[in-house]
PDB file of N, CA and C in Angstrom:
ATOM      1  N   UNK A   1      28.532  35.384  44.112  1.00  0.00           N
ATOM      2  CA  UNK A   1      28.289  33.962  44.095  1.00  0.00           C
ATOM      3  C   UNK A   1      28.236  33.493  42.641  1.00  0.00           C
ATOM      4  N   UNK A   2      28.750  32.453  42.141  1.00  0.00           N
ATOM      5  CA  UNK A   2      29.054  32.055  40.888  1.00  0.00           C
ATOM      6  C   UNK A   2      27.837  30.921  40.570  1.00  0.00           C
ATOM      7  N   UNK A   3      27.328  30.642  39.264  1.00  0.00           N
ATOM      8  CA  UNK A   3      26.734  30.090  38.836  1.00  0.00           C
ATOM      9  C   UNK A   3      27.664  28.529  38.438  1.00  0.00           C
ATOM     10  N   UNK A   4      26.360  27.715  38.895  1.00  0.00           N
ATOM     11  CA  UNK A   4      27.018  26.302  38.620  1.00  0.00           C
ATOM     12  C   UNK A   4      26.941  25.845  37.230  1.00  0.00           C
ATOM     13  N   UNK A   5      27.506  25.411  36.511  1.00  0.00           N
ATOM     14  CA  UNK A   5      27.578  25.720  35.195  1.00  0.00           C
ATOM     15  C   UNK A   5      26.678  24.329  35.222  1.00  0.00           C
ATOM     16  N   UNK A   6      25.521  23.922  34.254  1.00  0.00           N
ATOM     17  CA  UNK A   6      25.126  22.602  34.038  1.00  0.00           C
ATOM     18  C   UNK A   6      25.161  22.328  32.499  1.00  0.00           C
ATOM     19  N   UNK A   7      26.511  21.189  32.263  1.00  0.00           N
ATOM     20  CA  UNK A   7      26.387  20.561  31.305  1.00  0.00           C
ATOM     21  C   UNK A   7      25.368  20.087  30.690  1.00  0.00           C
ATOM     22  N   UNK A   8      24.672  20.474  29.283  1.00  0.00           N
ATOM     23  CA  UNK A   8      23.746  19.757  28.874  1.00  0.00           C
ATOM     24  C   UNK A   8      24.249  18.429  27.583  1.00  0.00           C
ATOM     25  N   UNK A   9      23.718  17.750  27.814  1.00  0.00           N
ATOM     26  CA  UNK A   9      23.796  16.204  26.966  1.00  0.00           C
ATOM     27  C   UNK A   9      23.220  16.545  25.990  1.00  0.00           C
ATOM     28  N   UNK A  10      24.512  15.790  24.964  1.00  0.00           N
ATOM     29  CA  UNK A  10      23.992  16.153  23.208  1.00  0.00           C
ATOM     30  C   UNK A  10      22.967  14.963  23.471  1.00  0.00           C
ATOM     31  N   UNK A  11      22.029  15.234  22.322  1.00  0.00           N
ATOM     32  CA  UNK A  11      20.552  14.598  21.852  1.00  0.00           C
ATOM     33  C   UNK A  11      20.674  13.333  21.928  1.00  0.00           C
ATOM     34  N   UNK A  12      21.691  13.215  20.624  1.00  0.00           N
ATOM     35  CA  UNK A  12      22.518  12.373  20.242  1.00  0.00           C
ATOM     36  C   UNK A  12      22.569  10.632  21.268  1.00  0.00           C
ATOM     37  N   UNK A  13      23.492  11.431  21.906  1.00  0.00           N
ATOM     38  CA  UNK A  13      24.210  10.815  22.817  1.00  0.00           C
ATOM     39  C   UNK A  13      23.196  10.227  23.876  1.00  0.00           C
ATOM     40  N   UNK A  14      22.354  11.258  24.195  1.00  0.00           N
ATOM     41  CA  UNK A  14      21.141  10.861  25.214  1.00  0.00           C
ATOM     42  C   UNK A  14      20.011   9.647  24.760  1.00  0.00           C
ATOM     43  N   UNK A  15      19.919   9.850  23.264  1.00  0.00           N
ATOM     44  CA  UNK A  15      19.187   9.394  22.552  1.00  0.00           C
ATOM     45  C   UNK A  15      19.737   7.037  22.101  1.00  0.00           C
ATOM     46  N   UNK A  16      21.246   7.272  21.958  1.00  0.00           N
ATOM     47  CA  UNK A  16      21.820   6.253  21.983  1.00  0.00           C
ATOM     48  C   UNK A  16      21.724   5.319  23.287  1.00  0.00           C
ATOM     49  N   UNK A  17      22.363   6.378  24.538  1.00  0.00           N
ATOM     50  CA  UNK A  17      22.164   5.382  25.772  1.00  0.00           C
ATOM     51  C   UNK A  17      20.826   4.710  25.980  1.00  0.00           C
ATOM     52  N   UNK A  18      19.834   5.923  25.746  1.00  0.00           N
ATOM     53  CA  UNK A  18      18.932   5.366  25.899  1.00  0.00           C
ATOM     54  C   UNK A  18      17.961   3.832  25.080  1.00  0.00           C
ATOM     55  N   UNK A  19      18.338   4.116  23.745  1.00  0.00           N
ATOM     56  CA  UNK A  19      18.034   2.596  22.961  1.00  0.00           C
ATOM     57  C   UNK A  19      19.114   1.653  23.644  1.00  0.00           C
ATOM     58  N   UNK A  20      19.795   1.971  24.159  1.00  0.00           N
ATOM     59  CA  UNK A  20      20.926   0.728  24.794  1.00  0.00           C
ATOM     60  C   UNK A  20      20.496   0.081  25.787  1.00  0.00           C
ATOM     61  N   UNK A  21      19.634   1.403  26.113  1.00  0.00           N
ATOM     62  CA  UNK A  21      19.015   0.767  28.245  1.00  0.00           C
ATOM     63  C   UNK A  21      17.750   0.012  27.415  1.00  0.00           C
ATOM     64  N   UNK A  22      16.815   0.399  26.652  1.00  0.00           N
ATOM     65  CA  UNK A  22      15.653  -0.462  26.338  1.00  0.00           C
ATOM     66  C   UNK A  22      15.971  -1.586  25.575  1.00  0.00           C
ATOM     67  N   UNK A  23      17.009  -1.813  24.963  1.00  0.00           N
ATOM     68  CA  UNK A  23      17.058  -2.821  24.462  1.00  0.00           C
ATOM     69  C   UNK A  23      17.993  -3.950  25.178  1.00  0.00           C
ATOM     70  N   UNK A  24      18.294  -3.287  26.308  1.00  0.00           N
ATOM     71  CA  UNK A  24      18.865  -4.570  27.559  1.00  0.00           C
ATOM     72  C   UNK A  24      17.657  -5.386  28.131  1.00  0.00           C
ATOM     73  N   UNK A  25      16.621  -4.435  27.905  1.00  0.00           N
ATOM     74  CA  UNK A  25      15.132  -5.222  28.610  1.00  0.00           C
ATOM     75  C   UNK A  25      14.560  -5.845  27.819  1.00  0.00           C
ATOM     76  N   UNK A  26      14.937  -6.100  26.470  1.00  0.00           N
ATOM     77  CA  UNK A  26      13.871  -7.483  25.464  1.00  0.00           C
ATOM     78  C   UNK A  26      14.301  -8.590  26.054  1.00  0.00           C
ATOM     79  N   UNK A  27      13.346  -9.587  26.199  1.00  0.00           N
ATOM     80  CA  UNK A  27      13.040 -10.668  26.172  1.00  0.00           C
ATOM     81  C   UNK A  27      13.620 -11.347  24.832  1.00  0.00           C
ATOM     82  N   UNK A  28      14.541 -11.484  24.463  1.00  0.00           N
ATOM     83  CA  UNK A  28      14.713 -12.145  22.992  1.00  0.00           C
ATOM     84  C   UNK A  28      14.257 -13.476  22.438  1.00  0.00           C
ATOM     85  N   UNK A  29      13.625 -13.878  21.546  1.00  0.00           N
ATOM     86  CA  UNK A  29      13.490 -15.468  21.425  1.00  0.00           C
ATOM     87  C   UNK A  29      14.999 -15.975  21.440  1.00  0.00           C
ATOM     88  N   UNK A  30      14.852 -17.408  21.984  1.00  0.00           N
ATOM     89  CA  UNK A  30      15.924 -18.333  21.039  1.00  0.00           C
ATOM     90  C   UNK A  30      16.614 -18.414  19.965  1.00  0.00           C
ATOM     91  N   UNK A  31      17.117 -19.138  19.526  1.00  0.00           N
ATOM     92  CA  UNK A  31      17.370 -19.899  17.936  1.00  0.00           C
ATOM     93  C   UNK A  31      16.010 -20.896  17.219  1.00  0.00           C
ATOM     94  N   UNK A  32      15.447 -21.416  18.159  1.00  0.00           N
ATOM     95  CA  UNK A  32      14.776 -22.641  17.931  1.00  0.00           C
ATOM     96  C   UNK A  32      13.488 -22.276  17.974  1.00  0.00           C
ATOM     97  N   UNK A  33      13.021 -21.014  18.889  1.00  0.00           N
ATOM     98  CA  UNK A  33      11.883 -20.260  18.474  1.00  0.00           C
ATOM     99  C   UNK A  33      12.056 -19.194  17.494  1.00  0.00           C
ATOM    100  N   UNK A  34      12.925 -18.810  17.283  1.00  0.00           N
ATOM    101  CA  UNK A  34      13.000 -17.794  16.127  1.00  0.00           C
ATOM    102  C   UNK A  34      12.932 -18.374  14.721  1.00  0.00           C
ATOM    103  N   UNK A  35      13.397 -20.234  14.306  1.00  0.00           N
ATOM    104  CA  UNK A  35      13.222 -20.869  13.629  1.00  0.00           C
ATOM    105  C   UNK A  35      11.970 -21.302  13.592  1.00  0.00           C
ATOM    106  N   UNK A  36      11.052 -21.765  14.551  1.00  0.00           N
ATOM    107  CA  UNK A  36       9.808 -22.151  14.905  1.00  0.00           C
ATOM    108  C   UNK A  36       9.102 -21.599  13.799  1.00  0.00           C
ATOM    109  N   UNK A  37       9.236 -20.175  14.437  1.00  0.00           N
ATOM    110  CA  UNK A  37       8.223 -18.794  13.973  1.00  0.00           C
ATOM    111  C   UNK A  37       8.401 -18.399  12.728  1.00  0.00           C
ATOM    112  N   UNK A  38       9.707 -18.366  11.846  1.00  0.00           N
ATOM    113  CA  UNK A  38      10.025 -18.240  10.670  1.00  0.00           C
ATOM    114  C   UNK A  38       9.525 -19.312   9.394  1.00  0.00           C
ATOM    115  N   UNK A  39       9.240 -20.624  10.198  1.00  0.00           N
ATOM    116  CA  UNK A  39       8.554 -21.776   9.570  1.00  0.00           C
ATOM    117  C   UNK A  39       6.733 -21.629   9.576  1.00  0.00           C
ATOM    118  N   UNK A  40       6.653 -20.521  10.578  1.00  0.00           N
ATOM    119  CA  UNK A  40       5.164 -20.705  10.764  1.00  0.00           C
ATOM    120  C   UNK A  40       4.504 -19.466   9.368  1.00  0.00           C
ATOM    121  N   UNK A  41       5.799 -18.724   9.294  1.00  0.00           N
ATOM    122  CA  UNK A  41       5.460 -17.629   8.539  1.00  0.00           C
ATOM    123  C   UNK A  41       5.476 -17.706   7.564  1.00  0.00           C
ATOM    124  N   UNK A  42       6.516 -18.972   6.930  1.00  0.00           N
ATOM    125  CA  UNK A  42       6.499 -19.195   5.401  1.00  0.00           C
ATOM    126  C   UNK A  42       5.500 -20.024   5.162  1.00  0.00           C
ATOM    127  N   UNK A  43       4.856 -21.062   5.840  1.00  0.00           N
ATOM    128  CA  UNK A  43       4.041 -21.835   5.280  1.00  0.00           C
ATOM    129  C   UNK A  43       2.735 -21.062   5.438  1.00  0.00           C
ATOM    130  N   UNK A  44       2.598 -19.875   6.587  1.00  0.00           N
ATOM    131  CA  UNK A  44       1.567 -19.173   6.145  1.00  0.00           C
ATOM    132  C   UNK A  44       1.412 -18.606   4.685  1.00  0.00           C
ATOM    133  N   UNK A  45       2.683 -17.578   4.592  1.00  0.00           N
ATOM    134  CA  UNK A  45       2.348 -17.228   3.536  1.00  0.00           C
ATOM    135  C   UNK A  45       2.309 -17.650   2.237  1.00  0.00           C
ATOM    136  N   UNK A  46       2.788 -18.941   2.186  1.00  0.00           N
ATOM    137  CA  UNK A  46       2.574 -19.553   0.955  1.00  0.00           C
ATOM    138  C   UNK A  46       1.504 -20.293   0.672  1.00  0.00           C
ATOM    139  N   UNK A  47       1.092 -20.630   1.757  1.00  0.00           N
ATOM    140  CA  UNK A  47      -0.482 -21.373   1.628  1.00  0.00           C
ATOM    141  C   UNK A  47      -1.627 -19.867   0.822  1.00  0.00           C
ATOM    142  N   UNK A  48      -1.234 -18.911   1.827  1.00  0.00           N
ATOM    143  CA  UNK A  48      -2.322 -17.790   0.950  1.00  0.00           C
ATOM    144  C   UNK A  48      -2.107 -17.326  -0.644  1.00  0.00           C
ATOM    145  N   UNK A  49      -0.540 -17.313  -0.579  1.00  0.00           N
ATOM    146  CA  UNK A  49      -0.112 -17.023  -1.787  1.00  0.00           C
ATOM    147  C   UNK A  49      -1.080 -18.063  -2.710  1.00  0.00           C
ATOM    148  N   UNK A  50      -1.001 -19.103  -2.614  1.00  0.00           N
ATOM    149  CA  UNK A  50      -1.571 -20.496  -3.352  1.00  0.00           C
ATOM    150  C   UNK A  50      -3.573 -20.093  -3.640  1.00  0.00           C
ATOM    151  N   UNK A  51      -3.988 -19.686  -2.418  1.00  0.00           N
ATOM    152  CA  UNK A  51      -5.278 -19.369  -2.459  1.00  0.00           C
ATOM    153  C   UNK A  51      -5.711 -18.408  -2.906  1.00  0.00           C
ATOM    154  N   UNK A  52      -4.772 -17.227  -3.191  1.00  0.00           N
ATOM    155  CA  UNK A  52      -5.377 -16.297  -3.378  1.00  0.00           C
ATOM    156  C   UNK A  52      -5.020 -16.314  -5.099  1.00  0.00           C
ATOM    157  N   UNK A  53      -4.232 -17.043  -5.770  1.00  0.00           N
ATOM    158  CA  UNK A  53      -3.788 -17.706  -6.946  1.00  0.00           C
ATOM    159  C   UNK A  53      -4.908 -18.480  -7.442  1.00  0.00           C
ATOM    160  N   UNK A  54      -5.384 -19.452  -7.306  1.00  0.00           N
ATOM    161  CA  UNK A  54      -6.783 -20.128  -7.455  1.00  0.00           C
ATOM    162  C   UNK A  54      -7.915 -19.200  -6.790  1.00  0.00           C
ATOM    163  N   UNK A  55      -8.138 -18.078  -6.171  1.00  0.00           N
ATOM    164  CA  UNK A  55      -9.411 -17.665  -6.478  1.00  0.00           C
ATOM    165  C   UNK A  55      -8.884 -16.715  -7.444  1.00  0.00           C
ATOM    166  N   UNK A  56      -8.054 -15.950  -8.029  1.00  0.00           N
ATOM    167  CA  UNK A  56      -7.757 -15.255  -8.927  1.00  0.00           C
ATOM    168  C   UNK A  56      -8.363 -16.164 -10.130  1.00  0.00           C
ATOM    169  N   UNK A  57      -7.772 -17.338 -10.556  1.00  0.00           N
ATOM    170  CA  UNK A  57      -7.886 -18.043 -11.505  1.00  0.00           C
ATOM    171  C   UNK A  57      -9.315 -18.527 -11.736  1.00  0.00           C
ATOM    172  N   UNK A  58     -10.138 -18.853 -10.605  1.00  0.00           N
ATOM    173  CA  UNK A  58     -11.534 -19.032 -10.566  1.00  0.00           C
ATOM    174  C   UNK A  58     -12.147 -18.205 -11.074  1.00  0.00           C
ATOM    175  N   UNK A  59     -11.811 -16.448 -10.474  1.00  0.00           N
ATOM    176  CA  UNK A  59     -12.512 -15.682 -10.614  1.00  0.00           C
ATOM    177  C   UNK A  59     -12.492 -15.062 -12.305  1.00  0.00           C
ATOM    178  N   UNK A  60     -11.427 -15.192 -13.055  1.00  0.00           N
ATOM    179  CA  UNK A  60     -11.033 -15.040 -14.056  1.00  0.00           C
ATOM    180  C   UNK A  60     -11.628 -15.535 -15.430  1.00  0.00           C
ATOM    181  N   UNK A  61     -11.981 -16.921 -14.715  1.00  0.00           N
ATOM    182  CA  UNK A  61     -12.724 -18.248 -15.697  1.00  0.00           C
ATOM    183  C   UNK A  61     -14.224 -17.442 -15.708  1.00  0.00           C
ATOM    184  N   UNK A  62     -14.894 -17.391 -14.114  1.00  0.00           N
ATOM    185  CA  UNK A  62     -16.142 -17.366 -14.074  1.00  0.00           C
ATOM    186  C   UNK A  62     -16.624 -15.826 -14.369  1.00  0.00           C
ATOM    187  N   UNK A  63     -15.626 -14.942 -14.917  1.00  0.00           N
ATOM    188  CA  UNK A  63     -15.665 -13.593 -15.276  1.00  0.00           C
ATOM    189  C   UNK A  63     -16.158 -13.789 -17.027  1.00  0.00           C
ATOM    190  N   UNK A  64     -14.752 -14.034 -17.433  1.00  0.00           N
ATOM    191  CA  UNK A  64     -14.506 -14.187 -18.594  1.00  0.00           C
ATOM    192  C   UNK A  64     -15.985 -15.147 -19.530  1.00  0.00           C
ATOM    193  N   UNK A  65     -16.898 -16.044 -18.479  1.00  0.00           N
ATOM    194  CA  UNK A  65     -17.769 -16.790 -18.790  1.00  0.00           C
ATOM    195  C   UNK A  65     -19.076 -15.898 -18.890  1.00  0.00           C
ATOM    196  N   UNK A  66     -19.326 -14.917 -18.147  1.00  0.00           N
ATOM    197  CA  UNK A  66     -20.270 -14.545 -17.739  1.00  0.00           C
ATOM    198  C   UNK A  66     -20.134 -13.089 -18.776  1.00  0.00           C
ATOM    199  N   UNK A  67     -18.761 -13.263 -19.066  1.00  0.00           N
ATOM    200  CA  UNK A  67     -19.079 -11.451 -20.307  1.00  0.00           C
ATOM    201  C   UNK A  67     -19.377 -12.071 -21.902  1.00  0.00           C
ATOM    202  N   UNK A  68     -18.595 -13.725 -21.576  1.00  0.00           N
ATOM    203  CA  UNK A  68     -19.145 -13.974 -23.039  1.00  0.00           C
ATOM    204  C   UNK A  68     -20.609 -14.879 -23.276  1.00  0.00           C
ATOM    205  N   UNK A  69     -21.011 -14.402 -22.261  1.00  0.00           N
ATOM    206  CA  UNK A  69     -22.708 -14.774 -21.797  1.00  0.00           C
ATOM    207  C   UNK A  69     -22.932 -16.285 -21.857  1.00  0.00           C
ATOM    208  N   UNK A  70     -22.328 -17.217 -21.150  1.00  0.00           N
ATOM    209  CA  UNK A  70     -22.108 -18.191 -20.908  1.00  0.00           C
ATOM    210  C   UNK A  70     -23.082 -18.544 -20.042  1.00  0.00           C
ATOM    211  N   UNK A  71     -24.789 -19.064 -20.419  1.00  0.00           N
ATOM    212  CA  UNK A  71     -25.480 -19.367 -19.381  1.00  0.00           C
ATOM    213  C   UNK A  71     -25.251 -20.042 -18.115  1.00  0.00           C
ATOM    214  N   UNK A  72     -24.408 -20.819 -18.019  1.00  0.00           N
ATOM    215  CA  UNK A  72     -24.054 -21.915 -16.992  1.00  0.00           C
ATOM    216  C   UNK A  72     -23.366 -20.936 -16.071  1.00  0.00           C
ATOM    217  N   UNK A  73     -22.585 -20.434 -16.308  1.00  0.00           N
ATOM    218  CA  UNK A  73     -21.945 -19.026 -15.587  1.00  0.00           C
ATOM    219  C   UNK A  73     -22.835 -18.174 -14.997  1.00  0.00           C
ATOM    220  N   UNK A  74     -23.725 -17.814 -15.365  1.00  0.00           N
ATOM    221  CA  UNK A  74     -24.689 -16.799 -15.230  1.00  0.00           C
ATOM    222  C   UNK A  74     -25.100 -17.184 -14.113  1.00  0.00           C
ATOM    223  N   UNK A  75     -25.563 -18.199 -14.335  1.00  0.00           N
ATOM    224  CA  UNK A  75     -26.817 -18.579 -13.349  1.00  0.00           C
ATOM    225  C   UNK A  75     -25.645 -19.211 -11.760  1.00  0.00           C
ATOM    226  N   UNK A  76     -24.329 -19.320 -11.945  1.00  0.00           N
ATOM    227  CA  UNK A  76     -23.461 -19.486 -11.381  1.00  0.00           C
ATOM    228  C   UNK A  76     -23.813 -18.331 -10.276  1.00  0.00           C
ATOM    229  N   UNK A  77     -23.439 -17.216 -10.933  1.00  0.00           N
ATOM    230  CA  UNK A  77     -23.093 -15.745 -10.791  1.00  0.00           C
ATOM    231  C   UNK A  77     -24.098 -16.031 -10.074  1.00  0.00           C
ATOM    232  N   UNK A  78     -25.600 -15.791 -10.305  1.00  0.00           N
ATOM    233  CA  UNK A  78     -27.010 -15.650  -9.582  1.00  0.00           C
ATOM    234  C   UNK A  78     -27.125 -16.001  -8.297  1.00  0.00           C
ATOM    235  N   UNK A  79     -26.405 -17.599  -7.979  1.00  0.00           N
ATOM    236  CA  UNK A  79     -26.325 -18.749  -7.277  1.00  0.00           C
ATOM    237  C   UNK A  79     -26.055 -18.140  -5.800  1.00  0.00           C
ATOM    238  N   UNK A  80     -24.453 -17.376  -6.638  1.00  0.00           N
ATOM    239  CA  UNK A  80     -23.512 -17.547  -5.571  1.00  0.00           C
ATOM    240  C   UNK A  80     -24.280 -15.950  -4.607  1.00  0.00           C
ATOM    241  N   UNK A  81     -24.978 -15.112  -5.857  1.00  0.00           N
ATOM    242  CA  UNK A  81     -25.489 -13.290  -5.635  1.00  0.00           C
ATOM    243  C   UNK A  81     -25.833 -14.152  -4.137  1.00  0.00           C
ATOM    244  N   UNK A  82     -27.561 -15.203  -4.675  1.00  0.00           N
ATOM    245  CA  UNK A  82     -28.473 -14.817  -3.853  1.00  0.00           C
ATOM    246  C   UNK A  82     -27.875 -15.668  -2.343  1.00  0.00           C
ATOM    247  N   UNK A  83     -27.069 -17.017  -2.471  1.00  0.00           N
ATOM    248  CA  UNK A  83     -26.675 -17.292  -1.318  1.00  0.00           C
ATOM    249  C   UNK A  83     -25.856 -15.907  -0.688  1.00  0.00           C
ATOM    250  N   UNK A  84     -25.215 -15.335  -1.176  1.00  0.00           N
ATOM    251  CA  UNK A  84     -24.350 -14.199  -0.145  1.00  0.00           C
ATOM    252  C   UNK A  84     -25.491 -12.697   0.549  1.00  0.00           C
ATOM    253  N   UNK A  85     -26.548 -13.034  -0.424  1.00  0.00           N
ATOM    254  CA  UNK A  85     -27.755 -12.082   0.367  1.00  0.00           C
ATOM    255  C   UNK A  85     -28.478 -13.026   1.217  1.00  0.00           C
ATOM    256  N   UNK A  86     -28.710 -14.179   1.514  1.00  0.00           N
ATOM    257  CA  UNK A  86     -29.208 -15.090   2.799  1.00  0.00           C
ATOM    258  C   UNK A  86     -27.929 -15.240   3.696  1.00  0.00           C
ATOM    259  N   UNK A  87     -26.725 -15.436   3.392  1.00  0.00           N
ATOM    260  CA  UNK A  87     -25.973 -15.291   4.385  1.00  0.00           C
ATOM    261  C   UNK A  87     -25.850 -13.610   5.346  1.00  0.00           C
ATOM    262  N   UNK A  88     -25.711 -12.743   4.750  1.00  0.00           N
ATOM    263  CA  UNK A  88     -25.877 -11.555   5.035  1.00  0.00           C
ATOM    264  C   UNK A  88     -27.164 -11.225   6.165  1.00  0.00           C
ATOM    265  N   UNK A  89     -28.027 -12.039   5.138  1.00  0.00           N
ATOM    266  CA  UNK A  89     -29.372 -11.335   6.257  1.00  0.00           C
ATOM    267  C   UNK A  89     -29.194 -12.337   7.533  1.00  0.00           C
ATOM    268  N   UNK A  90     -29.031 -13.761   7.139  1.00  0.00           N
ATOM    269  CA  UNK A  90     -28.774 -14.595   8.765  1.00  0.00           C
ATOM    270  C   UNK A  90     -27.642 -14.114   9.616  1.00  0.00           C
ATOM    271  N   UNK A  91     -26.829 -13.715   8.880  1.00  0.00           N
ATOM    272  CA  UNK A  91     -25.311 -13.497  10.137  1.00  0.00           C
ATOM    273  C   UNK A  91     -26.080 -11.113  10.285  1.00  0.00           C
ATOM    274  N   UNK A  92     -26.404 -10.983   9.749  1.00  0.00           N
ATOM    275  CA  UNK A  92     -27.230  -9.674  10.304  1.00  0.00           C
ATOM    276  C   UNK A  92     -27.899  -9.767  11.500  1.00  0.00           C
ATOM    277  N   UNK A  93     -29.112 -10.964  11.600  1.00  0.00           N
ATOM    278  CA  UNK A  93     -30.070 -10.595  12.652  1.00  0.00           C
ATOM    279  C   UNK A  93     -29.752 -11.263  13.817  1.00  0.00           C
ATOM    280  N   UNK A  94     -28.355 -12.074  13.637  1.00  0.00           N
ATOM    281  CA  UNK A  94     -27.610 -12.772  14.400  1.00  0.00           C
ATOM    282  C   UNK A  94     -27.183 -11.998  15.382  1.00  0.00           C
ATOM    283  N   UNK A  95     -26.496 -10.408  14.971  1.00  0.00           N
ATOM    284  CA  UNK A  95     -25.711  -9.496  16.043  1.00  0.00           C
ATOM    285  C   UNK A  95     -26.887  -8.380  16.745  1.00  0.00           C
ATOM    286  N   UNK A  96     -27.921  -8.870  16.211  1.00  0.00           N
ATOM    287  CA  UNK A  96     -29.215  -7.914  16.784  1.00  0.00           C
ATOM    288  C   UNK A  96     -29.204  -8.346  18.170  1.00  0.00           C
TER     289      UNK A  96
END
């Protein structure tokens, strides 16, 4: 009795059909949502770009103030310490 010979499938090949079959099943956006979303992404990121530019620049001023011992700075610095240790302890006993 003879053996049935079973072809095996290159990797390859198995590997291709198969991204072919999953990618028949996306859902694709539009044109007009894919534009939507591309508008939502630039004005995101340029708005942060912008913010994170001015607190750089803030932080730079109120650095640069406080090493060349700039009282007004200082007490800036102090201001901002002790409000972020009352925020801390209220949003703390908050998740208790």
């Amino acid at each position: 009795m003879a053996k049935a010979k079973v072809k095996k499938e290159n990797a390859i090949i198995r590997y291709l059909r198969e991204t072919r079959s999953e990618l028949k099943k996306v859902n694709w956006p539009t044109r007009e949502e894919t534009w939507r979303l591309t508008q939502i992404v630039i004005v995101i990121t340029v708005t942060m770009a912008i913010f994170l530019w001015l607190m750089d620049v803030l932080l730079d001023w109120w650095l640069r103030g406080i090493l060349a011992s700039d009282p007004w700075r200082i007490g800036l610095a102090l201001a901002v310490l002790a409000a972020s240790i009352v925020l801390a302890i209220v949003f703390g006993r908050r998740k208790e």
